[in-house]
N, C-alpha and C. Protein backbone atom coordinates (compact mmCIF):
# COMPACT_ATOMS: atom_id res chain seq x y z
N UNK A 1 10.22 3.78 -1.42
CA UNK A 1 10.38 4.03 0.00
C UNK A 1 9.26 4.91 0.48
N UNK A 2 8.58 4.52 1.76
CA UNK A 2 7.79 5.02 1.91
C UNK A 2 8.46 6.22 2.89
N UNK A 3 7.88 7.95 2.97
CA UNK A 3 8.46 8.70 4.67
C UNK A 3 7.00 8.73 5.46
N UNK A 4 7.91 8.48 6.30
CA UNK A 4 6.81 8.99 8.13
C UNK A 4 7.10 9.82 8.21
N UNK A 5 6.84 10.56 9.32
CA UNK A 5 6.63 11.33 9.91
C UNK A 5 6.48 11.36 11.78
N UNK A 6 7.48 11.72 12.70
CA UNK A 6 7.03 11.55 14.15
C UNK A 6 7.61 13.01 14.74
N UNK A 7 6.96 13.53 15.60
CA UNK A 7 7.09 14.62 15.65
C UNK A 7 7.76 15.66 15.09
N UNK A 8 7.13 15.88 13.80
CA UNK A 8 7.19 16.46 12.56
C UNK A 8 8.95 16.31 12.41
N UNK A 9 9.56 14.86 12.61
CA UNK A 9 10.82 15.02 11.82
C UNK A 9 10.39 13.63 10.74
N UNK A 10 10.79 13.87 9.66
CA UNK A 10 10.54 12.86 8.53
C UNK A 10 11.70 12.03 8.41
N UNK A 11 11.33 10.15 8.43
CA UNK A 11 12.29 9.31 8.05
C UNK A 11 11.67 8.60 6.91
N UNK A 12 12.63 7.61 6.40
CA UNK A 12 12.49 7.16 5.17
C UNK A 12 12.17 5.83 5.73
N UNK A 13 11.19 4.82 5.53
CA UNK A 13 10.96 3.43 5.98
C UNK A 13 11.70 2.52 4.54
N UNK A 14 12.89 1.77 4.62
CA UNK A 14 13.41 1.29 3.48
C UNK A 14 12.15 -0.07 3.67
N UNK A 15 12.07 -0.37 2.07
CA UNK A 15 11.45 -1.65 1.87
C UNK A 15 12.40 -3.02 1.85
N UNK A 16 11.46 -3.47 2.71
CA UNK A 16 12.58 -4.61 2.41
C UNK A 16 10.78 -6.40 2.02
N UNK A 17 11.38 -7.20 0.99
CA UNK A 17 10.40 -7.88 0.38
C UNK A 17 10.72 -9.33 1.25
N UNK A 18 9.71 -9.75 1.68
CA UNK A 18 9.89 -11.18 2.52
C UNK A 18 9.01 -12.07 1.74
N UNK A 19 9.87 -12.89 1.07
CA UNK A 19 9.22 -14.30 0.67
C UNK A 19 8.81 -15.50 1.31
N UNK A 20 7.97 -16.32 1.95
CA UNK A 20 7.56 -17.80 2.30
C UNK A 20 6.86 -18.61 1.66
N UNK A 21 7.80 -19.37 1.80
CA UNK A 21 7.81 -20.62 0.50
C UNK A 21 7.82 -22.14 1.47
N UNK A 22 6.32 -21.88 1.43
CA UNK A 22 6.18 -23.24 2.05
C UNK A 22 5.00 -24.17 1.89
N UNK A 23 5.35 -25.24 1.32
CA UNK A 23 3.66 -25.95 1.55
C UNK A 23 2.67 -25.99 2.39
N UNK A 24 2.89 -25.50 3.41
CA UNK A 24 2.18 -25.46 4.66
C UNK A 24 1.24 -24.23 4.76
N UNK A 25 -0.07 -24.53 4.62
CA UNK A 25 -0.81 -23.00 4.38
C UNK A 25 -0.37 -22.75 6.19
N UNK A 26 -0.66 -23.56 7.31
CA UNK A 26 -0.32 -23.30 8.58
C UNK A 26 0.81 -22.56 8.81
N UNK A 27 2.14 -23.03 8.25
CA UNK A 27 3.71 -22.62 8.31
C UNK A 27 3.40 -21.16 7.52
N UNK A 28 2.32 -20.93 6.23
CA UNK A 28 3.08 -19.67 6.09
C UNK A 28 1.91 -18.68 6.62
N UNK A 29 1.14 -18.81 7.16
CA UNK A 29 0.19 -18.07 7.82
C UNK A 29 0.84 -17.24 9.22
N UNK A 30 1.54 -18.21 9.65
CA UNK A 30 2.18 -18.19 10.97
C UNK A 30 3.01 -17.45 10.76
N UNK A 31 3.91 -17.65 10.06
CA UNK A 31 5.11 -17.09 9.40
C UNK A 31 4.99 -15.64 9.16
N UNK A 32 3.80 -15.17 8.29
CA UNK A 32 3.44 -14.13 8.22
C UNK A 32 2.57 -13.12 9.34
N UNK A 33 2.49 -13.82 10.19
CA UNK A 33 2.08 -13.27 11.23
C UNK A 33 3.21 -12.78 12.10
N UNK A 34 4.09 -13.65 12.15
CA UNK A 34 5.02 -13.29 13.14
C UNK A 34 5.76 -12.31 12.61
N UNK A 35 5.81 -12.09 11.61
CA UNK A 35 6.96 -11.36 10.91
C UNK A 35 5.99 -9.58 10.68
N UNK A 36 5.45 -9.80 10.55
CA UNK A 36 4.02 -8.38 10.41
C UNK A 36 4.45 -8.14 11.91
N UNK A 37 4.26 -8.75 13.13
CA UNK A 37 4.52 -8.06 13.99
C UNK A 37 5.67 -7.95 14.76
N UNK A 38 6.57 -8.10 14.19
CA UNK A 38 7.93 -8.45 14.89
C UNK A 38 8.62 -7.30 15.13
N UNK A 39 9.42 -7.03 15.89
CA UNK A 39 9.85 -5.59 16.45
C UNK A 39 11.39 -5.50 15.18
N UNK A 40 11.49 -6.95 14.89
CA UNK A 40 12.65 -6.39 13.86
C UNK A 40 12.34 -6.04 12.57
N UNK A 41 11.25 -5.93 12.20
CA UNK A 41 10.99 -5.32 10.82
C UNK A 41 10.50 -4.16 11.76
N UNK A 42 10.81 -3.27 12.38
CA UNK A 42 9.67 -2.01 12.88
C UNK A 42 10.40 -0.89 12.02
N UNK A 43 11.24 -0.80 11.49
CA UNK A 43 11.72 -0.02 10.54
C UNK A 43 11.70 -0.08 9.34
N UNK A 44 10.94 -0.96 8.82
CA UNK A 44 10.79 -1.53 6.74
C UNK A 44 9.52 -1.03 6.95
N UNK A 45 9.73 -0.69 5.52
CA UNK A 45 7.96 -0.98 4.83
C UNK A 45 7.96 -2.51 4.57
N UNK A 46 6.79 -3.47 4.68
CA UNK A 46 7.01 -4.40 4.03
C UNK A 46 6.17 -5.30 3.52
N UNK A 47 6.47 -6.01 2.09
CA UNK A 47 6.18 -6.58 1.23
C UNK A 47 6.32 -8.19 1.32
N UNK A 48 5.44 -8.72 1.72
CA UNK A 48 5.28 -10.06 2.45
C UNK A 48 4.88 -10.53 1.29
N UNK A 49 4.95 -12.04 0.74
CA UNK A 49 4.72 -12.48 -0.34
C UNK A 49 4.59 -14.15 0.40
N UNK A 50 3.75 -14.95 -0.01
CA UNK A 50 3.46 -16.44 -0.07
C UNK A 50 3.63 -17.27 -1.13
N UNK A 51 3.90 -18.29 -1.02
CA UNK A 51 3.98 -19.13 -1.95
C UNK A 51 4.03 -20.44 -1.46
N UNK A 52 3.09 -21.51 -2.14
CA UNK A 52 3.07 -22.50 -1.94
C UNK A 52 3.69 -23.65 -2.52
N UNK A 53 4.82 -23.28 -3.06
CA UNK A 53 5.99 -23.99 -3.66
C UNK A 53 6.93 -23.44 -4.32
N UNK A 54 7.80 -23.70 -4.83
CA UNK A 54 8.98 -23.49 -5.51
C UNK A 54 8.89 -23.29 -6.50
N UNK A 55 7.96 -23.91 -7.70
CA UNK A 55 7.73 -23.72 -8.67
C UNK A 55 6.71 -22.22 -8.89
N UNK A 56 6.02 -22.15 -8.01
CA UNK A 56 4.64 -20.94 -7.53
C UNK A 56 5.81 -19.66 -7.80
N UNK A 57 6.72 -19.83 -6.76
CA UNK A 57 7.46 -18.62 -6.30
C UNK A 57 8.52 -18.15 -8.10
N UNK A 58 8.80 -19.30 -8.45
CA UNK A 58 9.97 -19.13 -9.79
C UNK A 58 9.12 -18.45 -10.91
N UNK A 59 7.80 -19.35 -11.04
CA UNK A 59 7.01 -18.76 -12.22
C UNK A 59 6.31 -17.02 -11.55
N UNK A 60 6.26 -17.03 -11.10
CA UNK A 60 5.79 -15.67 -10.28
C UNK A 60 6.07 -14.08 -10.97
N UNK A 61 7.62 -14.58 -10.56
CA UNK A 61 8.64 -13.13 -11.04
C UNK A 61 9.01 -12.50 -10.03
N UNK A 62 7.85 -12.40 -8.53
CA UNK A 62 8.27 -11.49 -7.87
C UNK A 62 9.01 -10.65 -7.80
N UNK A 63 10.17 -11.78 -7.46
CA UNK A 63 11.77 -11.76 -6.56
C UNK A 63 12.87 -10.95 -7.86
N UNK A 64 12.06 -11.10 -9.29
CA UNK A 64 12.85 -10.41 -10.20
C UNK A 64 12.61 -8.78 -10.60
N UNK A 65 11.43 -8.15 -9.92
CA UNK A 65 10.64 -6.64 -10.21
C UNK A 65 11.84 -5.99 -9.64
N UNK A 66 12.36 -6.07 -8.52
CA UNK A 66 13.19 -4.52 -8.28
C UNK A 66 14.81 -4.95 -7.88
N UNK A 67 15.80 -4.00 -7.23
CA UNK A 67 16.62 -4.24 -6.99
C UNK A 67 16.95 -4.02 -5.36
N UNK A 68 15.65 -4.30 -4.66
CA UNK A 68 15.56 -3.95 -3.22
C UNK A 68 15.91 -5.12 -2.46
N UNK A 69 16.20 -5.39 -1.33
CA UNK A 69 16.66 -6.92 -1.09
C UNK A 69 15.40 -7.83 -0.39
N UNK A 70 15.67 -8.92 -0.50
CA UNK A 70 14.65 -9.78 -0.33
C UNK A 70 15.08 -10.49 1.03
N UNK A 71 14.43 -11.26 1.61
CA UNK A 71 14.20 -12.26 2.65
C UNK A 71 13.33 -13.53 2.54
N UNK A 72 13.92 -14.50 2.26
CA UNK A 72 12.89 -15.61 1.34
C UNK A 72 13.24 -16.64 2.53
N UNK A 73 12.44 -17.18 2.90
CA UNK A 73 12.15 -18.46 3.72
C UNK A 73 11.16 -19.44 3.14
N UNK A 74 12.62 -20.91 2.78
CA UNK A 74 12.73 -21.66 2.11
C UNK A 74 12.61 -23.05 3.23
N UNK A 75 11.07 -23.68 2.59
CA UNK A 75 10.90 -25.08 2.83
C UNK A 75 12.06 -26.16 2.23
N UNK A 76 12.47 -26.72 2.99
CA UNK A 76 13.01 -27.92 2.43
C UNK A 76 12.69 -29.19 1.52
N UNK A 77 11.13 -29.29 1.33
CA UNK A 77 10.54 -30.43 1.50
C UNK A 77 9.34 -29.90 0.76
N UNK A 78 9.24 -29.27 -0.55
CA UNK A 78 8.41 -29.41 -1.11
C UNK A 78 7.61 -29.96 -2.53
N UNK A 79 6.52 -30.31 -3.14
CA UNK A 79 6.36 -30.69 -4.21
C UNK A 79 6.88 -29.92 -5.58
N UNK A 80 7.05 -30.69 -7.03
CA UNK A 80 7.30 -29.73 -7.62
C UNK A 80 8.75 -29.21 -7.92
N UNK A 81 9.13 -28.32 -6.72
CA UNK A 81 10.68 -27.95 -6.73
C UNK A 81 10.55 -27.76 -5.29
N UNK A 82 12.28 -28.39 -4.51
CA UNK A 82 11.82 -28.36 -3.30
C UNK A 82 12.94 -26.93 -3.20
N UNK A 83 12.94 -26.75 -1.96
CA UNK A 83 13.72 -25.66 -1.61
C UNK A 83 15.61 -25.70 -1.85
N UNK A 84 15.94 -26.81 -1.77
CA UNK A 84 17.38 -26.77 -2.72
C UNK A 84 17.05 -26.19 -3.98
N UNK A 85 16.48 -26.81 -5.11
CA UNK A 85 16.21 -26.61 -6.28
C UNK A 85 15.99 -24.66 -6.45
N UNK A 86 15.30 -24.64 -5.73
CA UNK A 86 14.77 -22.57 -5.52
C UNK A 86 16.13 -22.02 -5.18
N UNK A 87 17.06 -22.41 -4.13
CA UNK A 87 18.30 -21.92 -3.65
C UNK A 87 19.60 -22.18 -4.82
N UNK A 88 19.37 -22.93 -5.38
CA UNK A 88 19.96 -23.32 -6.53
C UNK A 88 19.65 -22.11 -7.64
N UNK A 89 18.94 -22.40 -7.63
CA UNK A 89 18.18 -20.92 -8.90
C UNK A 89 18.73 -19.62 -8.35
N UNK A 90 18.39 -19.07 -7.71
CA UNK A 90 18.97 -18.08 -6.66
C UNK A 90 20.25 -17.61 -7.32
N UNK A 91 21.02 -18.67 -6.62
CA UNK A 91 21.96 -18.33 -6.24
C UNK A 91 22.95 -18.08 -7.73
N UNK A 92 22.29 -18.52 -8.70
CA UNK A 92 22.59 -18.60 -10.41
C UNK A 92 22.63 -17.32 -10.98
N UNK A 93 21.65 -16.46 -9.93
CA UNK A 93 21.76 -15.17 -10.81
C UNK A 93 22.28 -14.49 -10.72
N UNK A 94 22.70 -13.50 -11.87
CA UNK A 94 23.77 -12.13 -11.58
C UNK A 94 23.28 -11.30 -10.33
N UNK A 95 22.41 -11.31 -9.64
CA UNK A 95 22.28 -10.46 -8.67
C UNK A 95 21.57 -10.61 -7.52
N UNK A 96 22.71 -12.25 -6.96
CA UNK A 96 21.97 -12.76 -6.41
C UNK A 96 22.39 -12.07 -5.04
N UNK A 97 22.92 -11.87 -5.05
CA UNK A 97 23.68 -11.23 -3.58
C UNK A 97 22.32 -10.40 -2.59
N UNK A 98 21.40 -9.99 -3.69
CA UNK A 98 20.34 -9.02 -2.92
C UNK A 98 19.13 -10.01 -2.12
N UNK A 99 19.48 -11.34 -2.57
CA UNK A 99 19.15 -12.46 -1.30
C UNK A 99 19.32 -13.01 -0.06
N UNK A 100 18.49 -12.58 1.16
CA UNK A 100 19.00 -13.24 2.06
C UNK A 100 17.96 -14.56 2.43
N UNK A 101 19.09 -16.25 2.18
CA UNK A 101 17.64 -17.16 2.23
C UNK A 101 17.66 -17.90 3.43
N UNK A 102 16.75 -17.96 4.04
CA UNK A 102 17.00 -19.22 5.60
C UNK A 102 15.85 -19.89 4.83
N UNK A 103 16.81 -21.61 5.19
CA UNK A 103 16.05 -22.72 4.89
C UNK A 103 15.57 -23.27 5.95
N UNK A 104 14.21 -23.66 6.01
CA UNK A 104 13.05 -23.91 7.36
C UNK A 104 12.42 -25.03 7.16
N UNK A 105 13.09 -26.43 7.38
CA UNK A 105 12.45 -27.48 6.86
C UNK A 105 13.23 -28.53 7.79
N UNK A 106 11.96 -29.75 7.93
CA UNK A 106 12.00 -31.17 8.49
C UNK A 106 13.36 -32.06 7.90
N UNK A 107 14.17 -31.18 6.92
CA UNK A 107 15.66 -32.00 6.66
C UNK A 107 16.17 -31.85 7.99
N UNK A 108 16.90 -32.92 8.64
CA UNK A 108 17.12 -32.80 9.57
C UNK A 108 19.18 -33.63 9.28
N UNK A 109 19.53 -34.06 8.35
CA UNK A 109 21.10 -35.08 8.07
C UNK A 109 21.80 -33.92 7.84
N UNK A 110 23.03 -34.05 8.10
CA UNK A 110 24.21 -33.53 8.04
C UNK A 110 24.11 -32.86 7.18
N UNK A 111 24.08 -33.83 5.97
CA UNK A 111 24.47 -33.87 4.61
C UNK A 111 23.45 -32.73 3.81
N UNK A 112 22.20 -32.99 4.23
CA UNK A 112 21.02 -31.99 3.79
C UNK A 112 21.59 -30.30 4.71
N UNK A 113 21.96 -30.19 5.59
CA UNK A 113 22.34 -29.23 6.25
C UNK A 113 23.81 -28.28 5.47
N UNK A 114 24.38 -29.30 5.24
CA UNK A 114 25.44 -29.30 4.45
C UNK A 114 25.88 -28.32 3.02
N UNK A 115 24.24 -29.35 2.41
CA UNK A 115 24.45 -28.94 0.65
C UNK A 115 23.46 -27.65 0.58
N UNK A 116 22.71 -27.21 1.80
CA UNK A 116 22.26 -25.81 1.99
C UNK A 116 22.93 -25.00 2.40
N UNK A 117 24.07 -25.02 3.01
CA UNK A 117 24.67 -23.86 3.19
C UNK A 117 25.63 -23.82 1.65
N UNK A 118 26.21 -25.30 1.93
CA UNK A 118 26.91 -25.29 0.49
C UNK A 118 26.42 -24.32 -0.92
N UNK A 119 25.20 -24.54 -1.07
CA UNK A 119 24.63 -23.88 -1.81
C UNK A 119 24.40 -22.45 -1.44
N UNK A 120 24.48 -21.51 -0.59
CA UNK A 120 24.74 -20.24 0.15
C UNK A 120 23.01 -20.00 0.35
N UNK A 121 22.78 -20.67 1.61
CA UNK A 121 21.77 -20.15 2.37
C UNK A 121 22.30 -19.45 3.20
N UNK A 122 21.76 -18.56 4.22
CA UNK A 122 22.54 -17.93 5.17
C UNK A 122 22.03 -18.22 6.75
N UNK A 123 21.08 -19.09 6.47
CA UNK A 123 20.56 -19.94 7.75
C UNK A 123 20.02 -21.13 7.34
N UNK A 124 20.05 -21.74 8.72
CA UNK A 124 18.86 -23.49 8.14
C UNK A 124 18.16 -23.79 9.93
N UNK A 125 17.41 -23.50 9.72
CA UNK A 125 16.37 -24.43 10.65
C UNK A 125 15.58 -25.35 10.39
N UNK A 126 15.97 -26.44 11.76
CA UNK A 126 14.81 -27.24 11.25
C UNK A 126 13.59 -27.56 11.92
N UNK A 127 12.71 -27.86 11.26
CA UNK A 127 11.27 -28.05 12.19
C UNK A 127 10.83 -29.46 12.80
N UNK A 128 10.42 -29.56 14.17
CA UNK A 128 9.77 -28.13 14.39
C UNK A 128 10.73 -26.83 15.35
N UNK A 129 10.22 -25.90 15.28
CA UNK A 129 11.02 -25.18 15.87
C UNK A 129 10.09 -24.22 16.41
N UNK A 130 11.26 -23.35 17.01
CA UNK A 130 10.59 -22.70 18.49
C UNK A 130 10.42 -21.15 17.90
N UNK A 131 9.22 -20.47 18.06
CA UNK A 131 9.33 -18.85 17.58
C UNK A 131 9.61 -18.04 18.30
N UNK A 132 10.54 -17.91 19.09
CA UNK A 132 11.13 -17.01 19.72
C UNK A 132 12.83 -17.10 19.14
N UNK A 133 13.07 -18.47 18.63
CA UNK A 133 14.12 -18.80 18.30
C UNK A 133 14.13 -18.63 16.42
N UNK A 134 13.28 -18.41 16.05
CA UNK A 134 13.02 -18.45 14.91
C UNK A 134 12.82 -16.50 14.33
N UNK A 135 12.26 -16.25 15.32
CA UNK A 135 12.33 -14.59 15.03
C UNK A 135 13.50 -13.59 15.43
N UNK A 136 13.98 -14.66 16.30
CA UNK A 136 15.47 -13.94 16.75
C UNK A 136 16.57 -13.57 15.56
N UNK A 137 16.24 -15.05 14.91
CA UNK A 137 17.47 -15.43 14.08
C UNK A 137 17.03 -14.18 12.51
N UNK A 138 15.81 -14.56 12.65
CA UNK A 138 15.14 -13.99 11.27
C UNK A 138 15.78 -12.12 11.71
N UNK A 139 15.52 -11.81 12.86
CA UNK A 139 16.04 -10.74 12.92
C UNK A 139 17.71 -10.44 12.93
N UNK A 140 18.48 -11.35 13.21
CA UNK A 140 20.15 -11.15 12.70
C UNK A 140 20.21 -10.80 11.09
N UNK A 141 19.41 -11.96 10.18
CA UNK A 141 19.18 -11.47 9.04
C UNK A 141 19.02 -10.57 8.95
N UNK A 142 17.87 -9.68 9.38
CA UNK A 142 17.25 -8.80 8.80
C UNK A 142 18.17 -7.82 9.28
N UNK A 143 18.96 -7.33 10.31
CA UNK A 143 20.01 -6.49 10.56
C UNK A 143 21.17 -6.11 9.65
N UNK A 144 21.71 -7.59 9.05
CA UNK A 144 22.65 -7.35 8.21
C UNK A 144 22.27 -7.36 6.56
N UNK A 145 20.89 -7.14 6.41
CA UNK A 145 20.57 -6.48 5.20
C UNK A 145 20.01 -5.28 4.77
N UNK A 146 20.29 -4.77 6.11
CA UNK A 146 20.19 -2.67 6.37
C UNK A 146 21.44 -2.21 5.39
């Protein structure tokens, strides 16, 4: 945890780790842009992480270094392992609870909508989508993992 400092009273900035997991160097550029400046992280330190697939993000480790909570935004639709397959994994582990995942992908059927929540995403959008509507939501997340 990092402290500030604002007129000499000291707060604690909790970390919080944001994953994007998307094939799209565009989608996660963007992604990371919006989220660096978004008024709902104005209280984290934070630890932005990319990945260009599912498999990128699993072999990695990242998401396994601490016990701080994460924010992973999950493509639907990628090579390799797509974003079920990653939410699947997830959700396998003893401690998975310190996940919060929104799935952000061109699945657009019931059924695909379905077996992602089924599988405990805690959002699903699909693309394309709107960023005002997309940072809103990202910020409900990010509220209820204070």
């Amino acid at each position: 945890m990092k402290v500030a400092a604002v007129n000499n009273v000291k707060y604690t900035k909790k970390p919080i780790h944001i994953g994007i997991i998307d094939d799209d160097p565009i989608i996660r550029t963007m992604l990371e842009d919006l989220i660096s400046k978004s008024k709902f992280t104005d209280g984290f330190t934070l630890d932005i992480k990319t990945f260009k697939d599912g498999m990128e993000f699993m072999e990695a480790g990242w998401h396994l270094n601490n016990k701080d909570p994460y924010l992973l935004i999950l493509d639907g639709m990628m090579p390799r392992m797509d974003g079920l397959e990653v939410l699947q994994k997830l959700r396998s582990l003893q401690y998975q609870e310190r996940f919060t995942v929104m799935m952000l992908t061109s699945r657009k059927s019931e059924h695909d909508i379905f077996r992602a929540l089924q599988l405990g995403a805690d959002d699903y959008i699909t693309k394309p989508f709107k960023l005002l509507e997309l940072e809103t939501r990202l910020g409900h997340l990010i509220k209820r993992m204070k």
